[in-house]
Protein backbone atom coordinates (compact mmCIF):
# COMPACT_ATOMS: atom_id res chain seq x y z
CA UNK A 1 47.95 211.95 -10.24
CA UNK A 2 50.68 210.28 -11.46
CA UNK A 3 52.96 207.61 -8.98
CA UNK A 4 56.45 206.13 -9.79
CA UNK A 5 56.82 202.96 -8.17
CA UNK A 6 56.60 198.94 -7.36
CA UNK A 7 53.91 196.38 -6.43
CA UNK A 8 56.28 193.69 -5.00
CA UNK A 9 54.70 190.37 -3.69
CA UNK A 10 57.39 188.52 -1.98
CA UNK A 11 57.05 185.70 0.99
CA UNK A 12 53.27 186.48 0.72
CA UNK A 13 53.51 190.14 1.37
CA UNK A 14 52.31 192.55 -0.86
CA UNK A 15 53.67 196.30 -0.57
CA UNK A 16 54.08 199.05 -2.40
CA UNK A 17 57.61 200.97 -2.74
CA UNK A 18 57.02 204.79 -4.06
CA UNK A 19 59.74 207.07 -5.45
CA UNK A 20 59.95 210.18 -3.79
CA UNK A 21 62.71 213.18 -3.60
CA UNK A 22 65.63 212.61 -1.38
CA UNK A 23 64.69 215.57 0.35
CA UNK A 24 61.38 213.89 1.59
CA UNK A 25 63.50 211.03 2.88
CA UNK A 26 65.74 213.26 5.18
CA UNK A 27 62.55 215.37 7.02
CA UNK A 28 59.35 214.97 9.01
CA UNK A 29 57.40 214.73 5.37
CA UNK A 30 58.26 211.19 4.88
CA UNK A 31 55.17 210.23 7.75
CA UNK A 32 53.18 212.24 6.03
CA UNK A 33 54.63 211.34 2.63
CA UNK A 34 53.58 207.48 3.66
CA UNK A 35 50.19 208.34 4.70
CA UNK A 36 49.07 209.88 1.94
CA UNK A 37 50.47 207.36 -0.43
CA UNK A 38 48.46 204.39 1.62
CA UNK A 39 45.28 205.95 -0.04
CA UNK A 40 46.39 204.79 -3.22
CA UNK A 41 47.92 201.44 -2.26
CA UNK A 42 45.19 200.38 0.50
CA UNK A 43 45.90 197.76 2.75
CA UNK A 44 49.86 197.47 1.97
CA UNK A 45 52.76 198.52 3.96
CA UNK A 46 54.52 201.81 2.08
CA UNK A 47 58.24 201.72 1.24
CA UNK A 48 59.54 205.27 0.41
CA UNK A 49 62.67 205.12 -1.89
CA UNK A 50 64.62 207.68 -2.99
CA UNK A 51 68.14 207.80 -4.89
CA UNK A 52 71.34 210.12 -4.25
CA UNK A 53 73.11 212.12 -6.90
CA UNK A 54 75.13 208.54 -7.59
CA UNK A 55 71.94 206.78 -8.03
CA UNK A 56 72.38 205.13 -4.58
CA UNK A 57 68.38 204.23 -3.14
CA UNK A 58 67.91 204.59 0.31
CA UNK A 59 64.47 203.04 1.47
CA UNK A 60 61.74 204.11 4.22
CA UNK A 61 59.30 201.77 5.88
CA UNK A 62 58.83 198.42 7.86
CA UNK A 63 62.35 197.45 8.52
CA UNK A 64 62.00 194.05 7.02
CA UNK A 65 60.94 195.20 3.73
CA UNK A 66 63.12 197.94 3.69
CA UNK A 67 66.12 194.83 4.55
CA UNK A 68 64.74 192.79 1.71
CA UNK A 69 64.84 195.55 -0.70
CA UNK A 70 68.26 196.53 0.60
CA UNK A 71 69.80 193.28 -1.00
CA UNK A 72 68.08 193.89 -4.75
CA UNK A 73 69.60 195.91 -7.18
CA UNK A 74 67.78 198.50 -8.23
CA UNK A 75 66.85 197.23 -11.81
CA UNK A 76 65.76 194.07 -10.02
CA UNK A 77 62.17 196.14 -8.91
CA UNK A 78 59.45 195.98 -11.50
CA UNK A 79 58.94 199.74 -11.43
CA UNK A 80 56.25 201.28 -13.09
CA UNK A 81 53.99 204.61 -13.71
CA UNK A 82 50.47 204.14 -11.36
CA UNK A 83 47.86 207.13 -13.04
CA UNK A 84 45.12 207.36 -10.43
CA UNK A 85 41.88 209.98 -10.67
């Protein structure tokens, strides 16, 4: 399985921020969506991210993180591919 996404250490908190379809952001998935993504980043908080037709990210998670990552730009996050299995 491949993941698009971020390992961000910041204020000593590490957590994980996962691209996902806007759709997932907008339904009752993105609980589900979180959980399942935990099992590949164990013991961080999850951060859901997705990006509208403009290229505008909108972020799901802990509110503080998602506040943080509200005042990066985008090309600020060290994203990367994650292949796990």
């Amino acid at each position: 399985m491949q993941i698009e996404g971020a390992i961000i250490k910041e204020q000593g908190q590490t957590f994980a921020v996962v691209i996902v379809k806007a759709h997932i952001l907008s339904s009752n998935e993105r609980e589900n969506a979180s959980r399942q993504f935990s099992k590949y980043f164990p013991g961080m908080p999850i951060i859901l991210m997705a990006q509208n037709s403009r290229g505008i990210p909108t972020y799901y998670g802990r509110k503080d993180i998602v506040a943080f990552l509200s005042r990066l730009q985008i090309s600020q996050i060290p994203w990367k591919k994650f292949t796990f299995g």
